[in-house]
N, C-alpha and C. Protein backbone atom coordinates (compact mmCIF):
# COMPACT_ATOMS: atom_id res chain seq x y z
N UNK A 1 88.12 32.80 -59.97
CA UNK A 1 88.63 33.64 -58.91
C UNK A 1 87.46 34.10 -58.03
N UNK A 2 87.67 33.95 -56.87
CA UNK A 2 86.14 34.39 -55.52
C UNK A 2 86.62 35.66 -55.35
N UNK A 3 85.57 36.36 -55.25
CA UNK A 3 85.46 37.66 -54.78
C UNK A 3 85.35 37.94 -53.49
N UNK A 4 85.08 37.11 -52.57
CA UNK A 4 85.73 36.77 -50.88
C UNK A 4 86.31 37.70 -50.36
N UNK A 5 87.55 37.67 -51.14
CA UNK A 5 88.56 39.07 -50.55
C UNK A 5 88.42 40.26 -50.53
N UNK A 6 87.48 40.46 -51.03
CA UNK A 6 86.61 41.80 -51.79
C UNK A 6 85.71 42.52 -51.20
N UNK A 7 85.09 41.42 -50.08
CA UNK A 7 83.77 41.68 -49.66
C UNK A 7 84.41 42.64 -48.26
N UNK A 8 83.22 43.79 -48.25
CA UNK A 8 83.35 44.62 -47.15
C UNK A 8 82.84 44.06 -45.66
N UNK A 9 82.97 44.19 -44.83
CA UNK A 9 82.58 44.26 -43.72
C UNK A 9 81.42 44.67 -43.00
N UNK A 10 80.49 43.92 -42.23
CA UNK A 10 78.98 44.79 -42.07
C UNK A 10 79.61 46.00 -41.13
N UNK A 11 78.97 46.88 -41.90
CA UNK A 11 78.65 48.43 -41.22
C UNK A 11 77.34 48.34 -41.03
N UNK A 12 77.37 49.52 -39.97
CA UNK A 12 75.76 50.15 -39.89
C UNK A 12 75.20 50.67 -40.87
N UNK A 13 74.20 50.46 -40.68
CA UNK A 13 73.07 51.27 -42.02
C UNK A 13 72.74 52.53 -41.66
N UNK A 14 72.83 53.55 -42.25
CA UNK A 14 72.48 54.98 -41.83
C UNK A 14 71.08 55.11 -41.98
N UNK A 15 70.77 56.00 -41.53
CA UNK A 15 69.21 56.28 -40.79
C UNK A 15 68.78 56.64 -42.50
N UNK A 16 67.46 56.28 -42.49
CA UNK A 16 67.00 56.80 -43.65
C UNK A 16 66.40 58.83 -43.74
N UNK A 17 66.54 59.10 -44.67
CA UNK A 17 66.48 60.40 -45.09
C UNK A 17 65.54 60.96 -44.07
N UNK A 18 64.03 60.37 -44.34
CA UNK A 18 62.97 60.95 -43.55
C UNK A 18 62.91 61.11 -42.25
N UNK A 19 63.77 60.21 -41.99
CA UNK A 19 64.11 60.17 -40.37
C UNK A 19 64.98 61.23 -39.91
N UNK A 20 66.02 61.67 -40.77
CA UNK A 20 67.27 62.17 -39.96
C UNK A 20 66.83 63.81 -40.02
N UNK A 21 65.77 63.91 -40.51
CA UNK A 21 65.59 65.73 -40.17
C UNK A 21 64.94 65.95 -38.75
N UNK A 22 65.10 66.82 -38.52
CA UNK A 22 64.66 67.65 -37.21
C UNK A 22 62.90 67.43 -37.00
N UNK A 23 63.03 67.11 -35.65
CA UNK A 23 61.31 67.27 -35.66
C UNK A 23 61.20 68.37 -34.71
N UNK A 24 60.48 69.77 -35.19
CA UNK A 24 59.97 70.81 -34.77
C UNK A 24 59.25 71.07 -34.43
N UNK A 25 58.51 71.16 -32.86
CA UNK A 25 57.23 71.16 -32.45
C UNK A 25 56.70 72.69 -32.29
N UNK A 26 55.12 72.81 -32.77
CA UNK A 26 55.26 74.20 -32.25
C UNK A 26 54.25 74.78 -34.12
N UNK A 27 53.75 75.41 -33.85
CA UNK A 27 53.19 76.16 -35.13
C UNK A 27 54.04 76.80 -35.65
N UNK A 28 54.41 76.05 -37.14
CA UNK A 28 54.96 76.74 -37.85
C UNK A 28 54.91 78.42 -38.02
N UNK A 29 55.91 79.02 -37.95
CA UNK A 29 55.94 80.83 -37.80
C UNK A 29 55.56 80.97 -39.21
N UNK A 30 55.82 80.37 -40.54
CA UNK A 30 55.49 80.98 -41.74
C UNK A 30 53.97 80.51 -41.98
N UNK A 31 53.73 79.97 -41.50
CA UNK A 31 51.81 79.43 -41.02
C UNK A 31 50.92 80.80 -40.85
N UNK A 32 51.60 81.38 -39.03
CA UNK A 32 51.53 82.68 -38.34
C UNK A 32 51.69 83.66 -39.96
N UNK A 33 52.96 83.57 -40.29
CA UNK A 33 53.22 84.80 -40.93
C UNK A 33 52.22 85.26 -42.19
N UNK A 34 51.90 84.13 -42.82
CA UNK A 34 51.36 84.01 -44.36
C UNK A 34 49.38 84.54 -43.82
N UNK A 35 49.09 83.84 -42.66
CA UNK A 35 47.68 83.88 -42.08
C UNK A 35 47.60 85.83 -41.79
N UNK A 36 48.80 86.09 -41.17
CA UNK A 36 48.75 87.99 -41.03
C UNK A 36 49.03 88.90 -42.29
N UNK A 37 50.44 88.23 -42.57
CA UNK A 37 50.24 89.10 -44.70
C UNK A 37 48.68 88.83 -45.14
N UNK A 38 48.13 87.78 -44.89
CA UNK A 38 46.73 87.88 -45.85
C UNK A 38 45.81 88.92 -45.59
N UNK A 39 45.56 89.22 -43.63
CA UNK A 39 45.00 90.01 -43.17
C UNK A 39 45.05 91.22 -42.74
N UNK A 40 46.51 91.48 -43.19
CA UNK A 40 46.43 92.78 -42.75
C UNK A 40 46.82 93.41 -44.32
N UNK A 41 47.81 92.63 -44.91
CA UNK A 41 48.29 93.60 -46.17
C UNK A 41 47.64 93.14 -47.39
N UNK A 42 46.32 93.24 -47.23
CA UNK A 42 45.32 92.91 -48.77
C UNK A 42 45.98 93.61 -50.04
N UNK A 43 46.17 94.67 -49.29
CA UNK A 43 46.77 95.34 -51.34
C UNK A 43 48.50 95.54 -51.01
N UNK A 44 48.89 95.64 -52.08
CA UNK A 44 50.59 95.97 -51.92
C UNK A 44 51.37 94.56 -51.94
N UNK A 45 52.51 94.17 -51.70
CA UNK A 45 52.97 93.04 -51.02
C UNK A 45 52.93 91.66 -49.88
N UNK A 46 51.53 92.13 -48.93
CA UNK A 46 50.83 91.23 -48.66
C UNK A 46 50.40 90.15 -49.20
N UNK A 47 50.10 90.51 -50.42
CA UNK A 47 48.89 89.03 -51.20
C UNK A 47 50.30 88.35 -51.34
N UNK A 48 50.82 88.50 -52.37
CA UNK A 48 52.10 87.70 -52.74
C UNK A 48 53.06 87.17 -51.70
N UNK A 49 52.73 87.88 -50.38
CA UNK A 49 53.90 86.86 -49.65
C UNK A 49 52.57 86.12 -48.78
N UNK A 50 51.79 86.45 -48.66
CA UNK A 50 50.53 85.44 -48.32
C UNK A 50 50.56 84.14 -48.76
N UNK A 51 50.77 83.95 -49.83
CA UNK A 51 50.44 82.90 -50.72
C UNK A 51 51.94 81.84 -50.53
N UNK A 52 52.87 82.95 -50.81
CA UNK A 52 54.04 82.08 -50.45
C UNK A 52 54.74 81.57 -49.38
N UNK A 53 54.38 82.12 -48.08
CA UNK A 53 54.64 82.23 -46.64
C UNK A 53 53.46 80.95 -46.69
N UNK A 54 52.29 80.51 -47.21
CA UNK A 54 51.70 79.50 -47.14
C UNK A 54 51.88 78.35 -47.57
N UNK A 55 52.20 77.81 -48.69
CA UNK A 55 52.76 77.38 -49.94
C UNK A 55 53.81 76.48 -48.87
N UNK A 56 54.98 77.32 -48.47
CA UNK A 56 56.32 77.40 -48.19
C UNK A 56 56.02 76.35 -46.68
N UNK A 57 54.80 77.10 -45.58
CA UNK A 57 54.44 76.75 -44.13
C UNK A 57 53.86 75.42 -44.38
N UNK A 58 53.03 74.78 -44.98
CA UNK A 58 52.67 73.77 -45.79
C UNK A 58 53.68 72.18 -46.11
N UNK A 59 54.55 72.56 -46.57
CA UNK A 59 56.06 71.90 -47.02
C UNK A 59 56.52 71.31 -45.64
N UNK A 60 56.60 72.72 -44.92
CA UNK A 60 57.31 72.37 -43.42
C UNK A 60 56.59 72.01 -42.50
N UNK A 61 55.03 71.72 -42.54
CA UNK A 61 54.60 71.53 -41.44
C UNK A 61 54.40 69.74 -41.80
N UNK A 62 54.09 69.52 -43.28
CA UNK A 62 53.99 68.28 -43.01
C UNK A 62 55.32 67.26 -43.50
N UNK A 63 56.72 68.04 -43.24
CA UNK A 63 58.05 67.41 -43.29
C UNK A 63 58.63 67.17 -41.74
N UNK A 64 57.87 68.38 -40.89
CA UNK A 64 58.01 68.64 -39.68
C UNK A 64 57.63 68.14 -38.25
N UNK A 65 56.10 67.71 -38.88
CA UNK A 65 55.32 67.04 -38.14
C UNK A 65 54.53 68.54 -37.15
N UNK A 66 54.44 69.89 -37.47
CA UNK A 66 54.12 71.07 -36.56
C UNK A 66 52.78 71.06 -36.90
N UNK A 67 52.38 72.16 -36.01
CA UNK A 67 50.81 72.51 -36.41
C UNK A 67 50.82 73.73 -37.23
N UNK A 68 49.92 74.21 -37.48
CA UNK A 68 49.87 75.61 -37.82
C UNK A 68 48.44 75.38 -39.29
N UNK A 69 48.16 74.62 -39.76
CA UNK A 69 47.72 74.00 -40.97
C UNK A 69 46.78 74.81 -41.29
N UNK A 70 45.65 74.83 -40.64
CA UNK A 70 44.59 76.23 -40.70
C UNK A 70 44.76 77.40 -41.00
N UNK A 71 46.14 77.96 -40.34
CA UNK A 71 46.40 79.39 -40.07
C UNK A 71 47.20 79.32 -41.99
N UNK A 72 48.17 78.31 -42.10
CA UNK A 72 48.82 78.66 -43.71
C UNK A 72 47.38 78.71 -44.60
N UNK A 73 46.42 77.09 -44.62
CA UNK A 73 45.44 77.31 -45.59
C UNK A 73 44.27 78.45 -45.86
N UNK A 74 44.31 79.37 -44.24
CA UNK A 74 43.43 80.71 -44.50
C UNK A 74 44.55 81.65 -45.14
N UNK A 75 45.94 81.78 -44.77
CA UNK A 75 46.24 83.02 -45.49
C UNK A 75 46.56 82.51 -47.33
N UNK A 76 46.49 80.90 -47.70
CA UNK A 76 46.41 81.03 -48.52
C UNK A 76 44.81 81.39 -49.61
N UNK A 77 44.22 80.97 -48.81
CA UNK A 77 42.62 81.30 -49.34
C UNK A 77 42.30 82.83 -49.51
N UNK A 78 42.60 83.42 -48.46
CA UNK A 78 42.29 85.26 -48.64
C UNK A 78 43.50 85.81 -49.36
N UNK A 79 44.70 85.06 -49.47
CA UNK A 79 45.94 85.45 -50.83
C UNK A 79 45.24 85.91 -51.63
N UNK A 80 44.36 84.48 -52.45
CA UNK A 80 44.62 84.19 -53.35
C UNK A 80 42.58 84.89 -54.27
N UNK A 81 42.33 84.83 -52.72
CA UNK A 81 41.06 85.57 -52.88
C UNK A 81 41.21 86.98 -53.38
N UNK A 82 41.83 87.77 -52.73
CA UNK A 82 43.03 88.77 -52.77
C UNK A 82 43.25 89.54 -53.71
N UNK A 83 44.03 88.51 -54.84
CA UNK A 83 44.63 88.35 -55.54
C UNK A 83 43.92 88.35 -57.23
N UNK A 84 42.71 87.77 -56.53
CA UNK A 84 41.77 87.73 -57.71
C UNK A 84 40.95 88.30 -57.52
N UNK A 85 40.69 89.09 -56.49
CA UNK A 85 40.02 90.59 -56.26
C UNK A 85 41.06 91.71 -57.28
N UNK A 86 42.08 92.01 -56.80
CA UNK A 86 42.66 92.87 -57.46
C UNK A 86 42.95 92.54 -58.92
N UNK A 87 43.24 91.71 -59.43
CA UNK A 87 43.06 91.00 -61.07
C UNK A 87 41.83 91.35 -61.52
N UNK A 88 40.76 91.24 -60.56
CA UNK A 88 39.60 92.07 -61.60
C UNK A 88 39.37 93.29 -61.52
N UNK A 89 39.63 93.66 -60.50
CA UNK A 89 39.83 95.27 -60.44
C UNK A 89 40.92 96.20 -61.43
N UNK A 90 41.59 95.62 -62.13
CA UNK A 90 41.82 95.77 -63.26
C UNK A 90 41.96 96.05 -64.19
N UNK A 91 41.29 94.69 -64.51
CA UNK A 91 40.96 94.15 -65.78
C UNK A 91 39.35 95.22 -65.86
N UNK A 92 38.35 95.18 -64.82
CA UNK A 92 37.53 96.33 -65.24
C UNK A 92 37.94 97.66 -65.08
N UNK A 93 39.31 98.37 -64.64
CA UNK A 93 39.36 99.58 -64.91
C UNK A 93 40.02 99.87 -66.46
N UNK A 94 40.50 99.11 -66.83
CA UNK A 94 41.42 99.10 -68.40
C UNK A 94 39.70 98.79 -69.28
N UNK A 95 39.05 98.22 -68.86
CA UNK A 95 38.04 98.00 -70.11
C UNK A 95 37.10 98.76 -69.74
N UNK A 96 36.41 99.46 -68.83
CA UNK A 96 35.68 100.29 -69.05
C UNK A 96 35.81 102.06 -69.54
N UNK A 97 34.45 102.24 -69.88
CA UNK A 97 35.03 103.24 -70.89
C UNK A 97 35.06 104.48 -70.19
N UNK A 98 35.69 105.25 -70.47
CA UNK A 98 36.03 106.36 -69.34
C UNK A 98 37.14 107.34 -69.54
């Protein structure tokens, strides 16, 4: 028995995945955003959305094709600098004696 009768019809091929997203020109805003949490809000909630507003700007700039690349990798560097400033600040107020 042929499977002839069976066979579908050429359709179009749909665009592949990488293609069909949006291309966004323009510096990524969570680039902007993560580069100002680093610099302005060193202690408190700054570091932590520093890092992730970078992390996050990162993903989208090179899915996106945007700029911004500098501005995410400084607010992730002073995050995380930050971050391990206050981790030792700390860790030496719990161990020293006092």
């Amino acid at each position: 028995m042929s499977s002839d009768h069976h066979a579908l019809p050429d359709l179009p091929r749909a665009p592949a995945l990488r293609d069909a997203g949006p291309h966004i020109r323009g510096t990524n805003s969570l680039a902007v955003a993560s580069f100002v949490c680093a610099l302005v809000g060193c202690t408190g909630l700054g570091v932590p959305l520093a890092i992730a507003f970078g992390h996050i700007a990162l993903v989208q700039i090179r899915r996106y094709g945007q700029e911004g690349t500098g501005l995410a990798v400084t607010g992730l560097v002073v995050g995380y600098i930050s971050l391990a400033f206050w981790i030792l600040i700390v860790i030496l107020m719990r161990t020293s004696p006092g």
